[in-house]
C-alpha atoms as a PDB file:
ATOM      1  CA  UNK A   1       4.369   4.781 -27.766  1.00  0.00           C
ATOM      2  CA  UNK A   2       6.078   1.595 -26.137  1.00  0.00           C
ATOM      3  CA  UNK A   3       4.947  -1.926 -25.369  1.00  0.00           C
ATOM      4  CA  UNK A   4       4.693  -2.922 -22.024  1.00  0.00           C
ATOM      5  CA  UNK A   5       7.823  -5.252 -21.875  1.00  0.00           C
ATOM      6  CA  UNK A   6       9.717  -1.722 -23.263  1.00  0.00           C
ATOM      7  CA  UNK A   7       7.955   0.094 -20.568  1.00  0.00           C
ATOM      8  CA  UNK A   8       9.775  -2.138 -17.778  1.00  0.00           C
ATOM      9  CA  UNK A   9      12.532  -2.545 -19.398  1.00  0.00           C
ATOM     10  CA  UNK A  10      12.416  -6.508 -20.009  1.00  0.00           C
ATOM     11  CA  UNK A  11      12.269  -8.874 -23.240  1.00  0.00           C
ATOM     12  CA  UNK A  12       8.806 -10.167 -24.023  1.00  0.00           C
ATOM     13  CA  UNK A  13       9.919 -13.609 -23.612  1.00  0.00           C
ATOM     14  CA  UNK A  14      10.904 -12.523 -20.152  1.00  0.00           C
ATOM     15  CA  UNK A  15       9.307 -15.136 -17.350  1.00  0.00           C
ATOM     16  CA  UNK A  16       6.860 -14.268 -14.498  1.00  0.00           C
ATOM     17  CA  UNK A  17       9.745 -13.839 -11.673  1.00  0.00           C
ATOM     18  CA  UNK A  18      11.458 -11.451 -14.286  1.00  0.00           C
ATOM     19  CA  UNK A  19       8.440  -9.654 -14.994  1.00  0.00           C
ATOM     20  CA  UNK A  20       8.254  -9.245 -11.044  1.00  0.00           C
ATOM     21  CA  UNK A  21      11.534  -7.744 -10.383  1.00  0.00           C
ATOM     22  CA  UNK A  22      11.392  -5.562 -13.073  1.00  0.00           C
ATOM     23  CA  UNK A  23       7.999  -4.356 -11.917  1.00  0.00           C
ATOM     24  CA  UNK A  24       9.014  -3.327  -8.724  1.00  0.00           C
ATOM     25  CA  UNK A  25      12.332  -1.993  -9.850  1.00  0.00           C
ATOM     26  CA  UNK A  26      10.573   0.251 -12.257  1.00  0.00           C
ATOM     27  CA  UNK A  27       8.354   1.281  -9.426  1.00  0.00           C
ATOM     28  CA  UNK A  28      10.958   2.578  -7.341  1.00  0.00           C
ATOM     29  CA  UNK A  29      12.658   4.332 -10.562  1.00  0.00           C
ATOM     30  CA  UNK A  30       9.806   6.127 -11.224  1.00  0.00           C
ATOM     31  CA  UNK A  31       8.119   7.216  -8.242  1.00  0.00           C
ATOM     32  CA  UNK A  32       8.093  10.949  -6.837  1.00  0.00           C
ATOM     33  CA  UNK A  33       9.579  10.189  -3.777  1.00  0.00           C
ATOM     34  CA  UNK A  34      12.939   9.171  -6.129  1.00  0.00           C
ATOM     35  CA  UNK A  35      12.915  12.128  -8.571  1.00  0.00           C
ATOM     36  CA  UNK A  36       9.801  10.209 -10.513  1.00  0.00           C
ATOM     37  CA  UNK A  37       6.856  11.620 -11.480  1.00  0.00           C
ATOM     38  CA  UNK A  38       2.622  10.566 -10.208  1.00  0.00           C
ATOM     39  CA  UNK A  39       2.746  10.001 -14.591  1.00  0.00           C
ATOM     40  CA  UNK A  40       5.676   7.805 -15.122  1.00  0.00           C
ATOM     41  CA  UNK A  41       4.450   5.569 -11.883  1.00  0.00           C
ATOM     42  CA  UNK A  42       0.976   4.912 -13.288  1.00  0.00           C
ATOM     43  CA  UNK A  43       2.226   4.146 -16.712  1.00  0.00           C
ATOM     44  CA  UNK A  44       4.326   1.457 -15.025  1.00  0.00           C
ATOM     45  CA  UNK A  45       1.943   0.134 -12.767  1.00  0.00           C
ATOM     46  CA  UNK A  46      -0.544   0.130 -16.199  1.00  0.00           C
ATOM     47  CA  UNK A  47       2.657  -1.596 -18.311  1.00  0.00           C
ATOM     48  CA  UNK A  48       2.558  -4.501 -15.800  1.00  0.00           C
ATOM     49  CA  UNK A  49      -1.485  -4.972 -15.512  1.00  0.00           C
ATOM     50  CA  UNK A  50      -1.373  -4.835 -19.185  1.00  0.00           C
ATOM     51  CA  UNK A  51       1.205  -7.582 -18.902  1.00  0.00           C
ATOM     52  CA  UNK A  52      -0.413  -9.504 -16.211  1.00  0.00           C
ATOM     53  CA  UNK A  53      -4.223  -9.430 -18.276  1.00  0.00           C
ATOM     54  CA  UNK A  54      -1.925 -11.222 -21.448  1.00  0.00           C
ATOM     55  CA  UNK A  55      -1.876  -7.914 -23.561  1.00  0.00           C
ATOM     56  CA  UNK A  56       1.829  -7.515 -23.741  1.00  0.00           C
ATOM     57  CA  UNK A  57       1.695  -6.468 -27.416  1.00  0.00           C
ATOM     58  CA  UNK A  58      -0.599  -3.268 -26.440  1.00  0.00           C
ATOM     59  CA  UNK A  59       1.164   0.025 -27.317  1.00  0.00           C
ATOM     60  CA  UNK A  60       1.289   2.697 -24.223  1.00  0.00           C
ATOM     61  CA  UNK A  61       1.465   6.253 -24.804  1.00  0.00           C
ATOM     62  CA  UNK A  62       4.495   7.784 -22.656  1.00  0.00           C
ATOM     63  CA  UNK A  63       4.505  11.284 -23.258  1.00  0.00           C
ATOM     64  CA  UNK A  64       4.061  13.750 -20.440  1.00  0.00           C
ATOM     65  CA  UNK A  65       0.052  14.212 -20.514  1.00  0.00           C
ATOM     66  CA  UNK A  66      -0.497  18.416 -19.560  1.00  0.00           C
ATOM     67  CA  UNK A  67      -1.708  18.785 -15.974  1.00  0.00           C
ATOM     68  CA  UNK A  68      -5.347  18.261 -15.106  1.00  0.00           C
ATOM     69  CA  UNK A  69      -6.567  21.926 -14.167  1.00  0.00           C
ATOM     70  CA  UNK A  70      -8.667  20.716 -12.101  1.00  0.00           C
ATOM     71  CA  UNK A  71      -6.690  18.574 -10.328  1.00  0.00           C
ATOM     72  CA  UNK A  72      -5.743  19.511  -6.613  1.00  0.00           C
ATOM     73  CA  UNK A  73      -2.894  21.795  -6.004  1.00  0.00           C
ATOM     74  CA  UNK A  74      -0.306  22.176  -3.148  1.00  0.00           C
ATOM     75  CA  UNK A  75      -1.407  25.512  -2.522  1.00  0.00           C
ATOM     76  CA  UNK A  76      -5.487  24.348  -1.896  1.00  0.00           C
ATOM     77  CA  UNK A  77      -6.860  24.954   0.711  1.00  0.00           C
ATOM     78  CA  UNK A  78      -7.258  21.506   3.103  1.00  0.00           C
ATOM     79  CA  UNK A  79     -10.699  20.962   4.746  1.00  0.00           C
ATOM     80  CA  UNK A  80     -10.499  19.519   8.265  1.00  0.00           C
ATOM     81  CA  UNK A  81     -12.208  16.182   8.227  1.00  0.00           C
ATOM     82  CA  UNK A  82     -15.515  15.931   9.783  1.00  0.00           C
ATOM     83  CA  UNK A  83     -16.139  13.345  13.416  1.00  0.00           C
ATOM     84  CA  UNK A  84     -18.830  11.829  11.597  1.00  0.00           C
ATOM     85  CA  UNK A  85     -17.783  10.922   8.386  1.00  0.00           C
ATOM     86  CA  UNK A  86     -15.151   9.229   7.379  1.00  0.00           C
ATOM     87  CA  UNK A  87     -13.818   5.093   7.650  1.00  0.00           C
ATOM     88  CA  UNK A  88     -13.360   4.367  11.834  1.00  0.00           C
ATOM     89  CA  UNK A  89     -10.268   2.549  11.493  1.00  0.00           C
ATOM     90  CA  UNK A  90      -8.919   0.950  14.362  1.00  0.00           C
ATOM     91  CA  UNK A  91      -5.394  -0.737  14.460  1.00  0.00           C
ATOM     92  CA  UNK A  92      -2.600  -2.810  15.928  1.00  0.00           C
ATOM     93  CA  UNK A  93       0.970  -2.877  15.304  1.00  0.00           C
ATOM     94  CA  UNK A  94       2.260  -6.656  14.489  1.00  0.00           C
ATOM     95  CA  UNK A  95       5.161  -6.076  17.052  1.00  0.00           C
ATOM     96  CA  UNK A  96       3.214  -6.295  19.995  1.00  0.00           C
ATOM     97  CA  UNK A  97       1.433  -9.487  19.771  1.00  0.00           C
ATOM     98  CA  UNK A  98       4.211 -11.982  20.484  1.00  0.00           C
ATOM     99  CA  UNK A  99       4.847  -9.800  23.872  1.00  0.00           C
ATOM    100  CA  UNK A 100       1.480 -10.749  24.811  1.00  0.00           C
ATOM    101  CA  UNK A 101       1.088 -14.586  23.556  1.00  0.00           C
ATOM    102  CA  UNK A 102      -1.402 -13.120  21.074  1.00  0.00           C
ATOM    103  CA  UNK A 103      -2.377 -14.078  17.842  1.00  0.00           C
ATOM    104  CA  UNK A 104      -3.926 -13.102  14.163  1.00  0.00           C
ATOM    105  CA  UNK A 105      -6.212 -15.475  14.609  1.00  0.00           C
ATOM    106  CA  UNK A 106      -7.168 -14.478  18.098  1.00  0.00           C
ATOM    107  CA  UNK A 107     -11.105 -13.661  17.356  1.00  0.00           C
ATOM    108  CA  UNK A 108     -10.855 -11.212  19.993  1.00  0.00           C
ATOM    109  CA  UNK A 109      -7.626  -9.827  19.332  1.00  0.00           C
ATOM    110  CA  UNK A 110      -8.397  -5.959  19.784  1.00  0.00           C
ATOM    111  CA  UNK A 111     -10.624  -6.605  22.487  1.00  0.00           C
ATOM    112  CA  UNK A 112      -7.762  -7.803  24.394  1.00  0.00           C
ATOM    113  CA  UNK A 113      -5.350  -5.143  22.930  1.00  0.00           C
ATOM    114  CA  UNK A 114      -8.058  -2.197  24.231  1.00  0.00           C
ATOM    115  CA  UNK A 115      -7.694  -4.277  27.660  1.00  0.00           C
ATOM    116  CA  UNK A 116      -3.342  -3.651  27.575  1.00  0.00           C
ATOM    117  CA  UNK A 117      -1.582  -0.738  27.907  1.00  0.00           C
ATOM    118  CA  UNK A 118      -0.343   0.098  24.673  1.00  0.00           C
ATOM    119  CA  UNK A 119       1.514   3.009  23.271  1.00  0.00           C
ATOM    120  CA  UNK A 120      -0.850   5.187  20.771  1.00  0.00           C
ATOM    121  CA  UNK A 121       1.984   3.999  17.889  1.00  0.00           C
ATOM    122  CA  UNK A 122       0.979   0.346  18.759  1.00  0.00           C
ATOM    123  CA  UNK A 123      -2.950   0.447  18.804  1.00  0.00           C
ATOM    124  CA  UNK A 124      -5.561   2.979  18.476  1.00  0.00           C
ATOM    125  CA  UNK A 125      -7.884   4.939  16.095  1.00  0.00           C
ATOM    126  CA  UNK A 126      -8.161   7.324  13.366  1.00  0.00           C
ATOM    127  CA  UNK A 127     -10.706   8.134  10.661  1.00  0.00           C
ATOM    128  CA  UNK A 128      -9.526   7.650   6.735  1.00  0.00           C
ATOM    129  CA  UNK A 129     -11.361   9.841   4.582  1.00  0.00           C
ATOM    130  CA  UNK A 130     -13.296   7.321   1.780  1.00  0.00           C
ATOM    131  CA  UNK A 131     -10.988   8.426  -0.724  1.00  0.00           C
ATOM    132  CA  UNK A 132      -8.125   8.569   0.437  1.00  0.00           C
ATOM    133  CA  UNK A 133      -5.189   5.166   0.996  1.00  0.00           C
ATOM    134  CA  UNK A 134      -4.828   3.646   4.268  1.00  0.00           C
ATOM    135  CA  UNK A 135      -1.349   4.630   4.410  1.00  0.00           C
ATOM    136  CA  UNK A 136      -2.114   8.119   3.573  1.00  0.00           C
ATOM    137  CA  UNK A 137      -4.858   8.721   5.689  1.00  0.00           C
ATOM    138  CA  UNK A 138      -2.408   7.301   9.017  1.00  0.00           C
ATOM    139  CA  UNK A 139       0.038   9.417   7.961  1.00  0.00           C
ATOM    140  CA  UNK A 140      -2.385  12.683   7.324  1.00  0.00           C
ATOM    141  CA  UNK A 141      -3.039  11.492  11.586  1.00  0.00           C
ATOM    142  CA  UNK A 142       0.808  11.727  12.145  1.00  0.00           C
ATOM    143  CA  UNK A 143       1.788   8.373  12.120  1.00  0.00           C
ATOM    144  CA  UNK A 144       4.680   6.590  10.249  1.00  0.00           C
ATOM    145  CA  UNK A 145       3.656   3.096   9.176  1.00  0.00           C
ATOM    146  CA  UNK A 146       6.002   0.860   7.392  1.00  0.00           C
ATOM    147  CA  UNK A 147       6.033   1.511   3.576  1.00  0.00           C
ATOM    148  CA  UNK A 148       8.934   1.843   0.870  1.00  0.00           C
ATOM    149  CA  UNK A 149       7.952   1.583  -3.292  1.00  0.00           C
ATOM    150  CA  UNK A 150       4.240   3.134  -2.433  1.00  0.00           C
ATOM    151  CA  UNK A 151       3.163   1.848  -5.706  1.00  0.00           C
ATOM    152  CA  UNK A 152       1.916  -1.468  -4.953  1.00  0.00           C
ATOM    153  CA  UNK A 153       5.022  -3.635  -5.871  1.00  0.00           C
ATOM    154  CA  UNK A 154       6.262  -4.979  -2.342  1.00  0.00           C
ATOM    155  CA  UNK A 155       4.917  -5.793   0.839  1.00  0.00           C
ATOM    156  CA  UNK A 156       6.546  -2.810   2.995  1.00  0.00           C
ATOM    157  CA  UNK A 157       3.423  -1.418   3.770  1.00  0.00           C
ATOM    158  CA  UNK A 158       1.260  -4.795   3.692  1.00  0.00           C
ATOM    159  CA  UNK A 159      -1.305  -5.066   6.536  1.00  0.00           C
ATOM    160  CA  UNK A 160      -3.792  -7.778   7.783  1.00  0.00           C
ATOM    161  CA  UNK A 161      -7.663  -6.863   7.815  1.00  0.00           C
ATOM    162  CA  UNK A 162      -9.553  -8.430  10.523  1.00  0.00           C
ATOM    163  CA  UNK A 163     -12.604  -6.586  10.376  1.00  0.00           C
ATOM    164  CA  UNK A 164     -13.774  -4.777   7.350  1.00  0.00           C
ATOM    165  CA  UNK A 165     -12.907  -4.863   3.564  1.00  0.00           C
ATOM    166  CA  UNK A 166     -10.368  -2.691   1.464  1.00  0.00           C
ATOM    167  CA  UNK A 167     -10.225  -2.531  -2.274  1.00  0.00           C
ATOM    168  CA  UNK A 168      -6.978  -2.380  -4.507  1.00  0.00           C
ATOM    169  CA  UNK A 169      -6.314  -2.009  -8.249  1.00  0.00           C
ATOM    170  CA  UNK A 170      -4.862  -4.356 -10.305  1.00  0.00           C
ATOM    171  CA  UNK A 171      -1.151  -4.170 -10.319  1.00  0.00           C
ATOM    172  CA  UNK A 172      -0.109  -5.107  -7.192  1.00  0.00           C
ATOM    173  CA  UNK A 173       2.091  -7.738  -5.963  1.00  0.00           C
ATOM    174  CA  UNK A 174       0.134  -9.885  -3.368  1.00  0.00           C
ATOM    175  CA  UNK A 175      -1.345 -13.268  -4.836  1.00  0.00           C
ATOM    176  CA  UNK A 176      -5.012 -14.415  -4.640  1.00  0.00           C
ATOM    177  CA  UNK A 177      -3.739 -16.542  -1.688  1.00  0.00           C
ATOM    178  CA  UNK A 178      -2.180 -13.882   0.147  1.00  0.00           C
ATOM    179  CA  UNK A 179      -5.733 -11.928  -0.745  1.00  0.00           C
ATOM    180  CA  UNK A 180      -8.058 -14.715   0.797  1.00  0.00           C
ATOM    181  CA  UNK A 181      -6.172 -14.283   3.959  1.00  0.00           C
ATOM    182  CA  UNK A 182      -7.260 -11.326   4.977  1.00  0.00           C
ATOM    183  CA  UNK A 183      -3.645  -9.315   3.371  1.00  0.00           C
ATOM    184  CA  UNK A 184      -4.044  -5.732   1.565  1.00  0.00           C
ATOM    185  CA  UNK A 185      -1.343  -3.781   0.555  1.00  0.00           C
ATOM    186  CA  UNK A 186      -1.906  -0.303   2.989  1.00  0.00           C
ATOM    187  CA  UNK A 187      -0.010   1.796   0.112  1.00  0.00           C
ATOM    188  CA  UNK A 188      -2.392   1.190  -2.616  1.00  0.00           C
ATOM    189  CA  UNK A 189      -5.814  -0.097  -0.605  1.00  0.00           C
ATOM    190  CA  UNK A 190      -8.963   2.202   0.260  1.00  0.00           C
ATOM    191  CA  UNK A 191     -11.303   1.165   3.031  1.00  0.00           C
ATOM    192  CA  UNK A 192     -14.349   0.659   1.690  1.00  0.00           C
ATOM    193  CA  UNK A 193     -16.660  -0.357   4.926  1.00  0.00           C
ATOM    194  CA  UNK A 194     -18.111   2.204   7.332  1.00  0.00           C
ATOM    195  CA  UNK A 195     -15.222   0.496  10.155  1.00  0.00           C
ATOM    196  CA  UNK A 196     -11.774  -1.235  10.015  1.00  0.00           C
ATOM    197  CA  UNK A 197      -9.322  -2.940  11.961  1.00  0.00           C
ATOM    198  CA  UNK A 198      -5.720  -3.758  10.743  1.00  0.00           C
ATOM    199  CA  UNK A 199      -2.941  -5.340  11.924  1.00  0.00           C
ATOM    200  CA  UNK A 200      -0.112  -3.012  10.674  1.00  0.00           C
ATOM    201  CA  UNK A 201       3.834  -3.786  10.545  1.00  0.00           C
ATOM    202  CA  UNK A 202       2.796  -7.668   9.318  1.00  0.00           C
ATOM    203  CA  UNK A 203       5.886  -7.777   6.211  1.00  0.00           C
ATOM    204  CA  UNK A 204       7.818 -10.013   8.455  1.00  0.00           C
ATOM    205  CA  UNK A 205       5.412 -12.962   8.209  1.00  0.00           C
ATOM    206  CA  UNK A 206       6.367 -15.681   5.925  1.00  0.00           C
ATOM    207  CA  UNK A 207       5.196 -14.773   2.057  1.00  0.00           C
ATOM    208  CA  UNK A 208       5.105 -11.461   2.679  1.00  0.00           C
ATOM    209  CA  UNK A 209       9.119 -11.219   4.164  1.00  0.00           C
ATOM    210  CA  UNK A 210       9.976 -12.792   0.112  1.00  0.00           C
ATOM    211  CA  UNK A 211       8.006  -9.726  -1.151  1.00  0.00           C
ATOM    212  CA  UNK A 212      10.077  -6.671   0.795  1.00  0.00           C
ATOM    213  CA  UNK A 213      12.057  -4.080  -0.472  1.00  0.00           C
ATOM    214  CA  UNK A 214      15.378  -3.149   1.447  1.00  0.00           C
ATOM    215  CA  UNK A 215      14.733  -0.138   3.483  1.00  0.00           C
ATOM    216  CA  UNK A 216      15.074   3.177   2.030  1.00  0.00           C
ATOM    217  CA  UNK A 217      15.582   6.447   2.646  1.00  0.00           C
ATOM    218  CA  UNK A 218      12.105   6.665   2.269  1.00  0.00           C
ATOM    219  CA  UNK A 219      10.688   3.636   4.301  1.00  0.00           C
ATOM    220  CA  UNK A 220       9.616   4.378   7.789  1.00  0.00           C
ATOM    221  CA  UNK A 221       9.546   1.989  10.973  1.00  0.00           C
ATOM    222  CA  UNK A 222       7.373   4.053  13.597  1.00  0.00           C
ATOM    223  CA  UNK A 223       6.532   7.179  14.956  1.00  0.00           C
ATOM    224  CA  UNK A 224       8.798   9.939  14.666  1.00  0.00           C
ATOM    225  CA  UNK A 225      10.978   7.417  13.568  1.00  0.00           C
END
């Protein structure tokens, strides 16, 4: 058992910027992708809601819980994802709109991008199955968005919803503010309406650009990148 503050490796008198960086250095620490484990990153990700909600005195349990037996293995067999079902998500990589004098707040911003020749790794569409991350289900298509802690603690991976809603658990980094403008953290977020359209490739954008994580041997730019 460990407190939270243990948990991320900071004093309990530790401020809210502290808090932060520890947060998302424990994130990286932990995850698979660095020699972490799907365990380790939740209990983090739990050590800094717990934090976050006030409960910093809450003891965590961080022993190694046995696998779930029914939980999915590498060697399951993958079913192919129906036409019909499934989020329509349609997107729009960031990059492109200053070529064209366009804007977020364009209201018919993919109208004009379906007018313009774009490359398929700058606007198109794929289906995200309803259980599944946005990140995940672009990359399950074949393409490499920008990401790096994949845990919810920078704004790699952050993209801007224009159409449609996404839900997130608690944990994450962006603030209400960033929330309220249409921001969702593609790592972490599920689309949760029947159709979507992002704006991918946004962590340059003032708020977000303070949030980043150096790039990583692990953080991808664009297709086949």
């Amino acid at each position: 058992m460990a407190s939270p503050f243990e948990i991320l490796g900071v004093d309990s008198d530790a401020d809210e910027q502290e808090i932060s960086r520890a947060y998302r250095r424990r994130v990286i620490e932990t995850h698979p992708d660095q020699g972490g484990s799907a365990r380790e990153l939740q209990l983090v990700r739990r050590a800094y809601e717990e934090i976050q909600a006030g409960d910093g005195a809450a003891e965590l349990e961080i022993e190694p819980a046995e696998a779930d037996a029914s939980s999915p293995s590498a060697d399951d067999p993958v079913e192919e994802r129906p036409e019909d079902q499934g989020v329509r998500v349609e997107y729009l990589n960031y990059d492109v709109l200053a070529d064209h004098g366009w804007s977020l707040d364009d209201e018919d911003l993919f109208e004009k991008a379906a007018d313009a020749d774009l490359d398929p790794a700058d606007r198109g569409r794929f289906r995200a199955e309803s259980h599944e991350t946005l990140l995940d289900a672009a990359e399950e298509c074949g393409f490499a968005w920008p990401y790096a802690c994949r845990g919810g603690a920078c704004a790699n991976c952050a993209v801007a919803v224009t159409e449609g809603e996404m839900e997130m658990p608690a944990g994450h980094i962006l603030s209400n503010d960033l929330l309220d403008r249409g921001f969702e953290l593609s790592c972490i977020g599920i689309p949760t309406t029947d159709e979507l359209r992002v704006v991918y490739n946004v962590k340059h954008l003032p708020d977000l650009d303070e949030l980043r994580l150096p790039a990583s041997r692990f953080e991808k730019a664009q297709l086949n990148d």
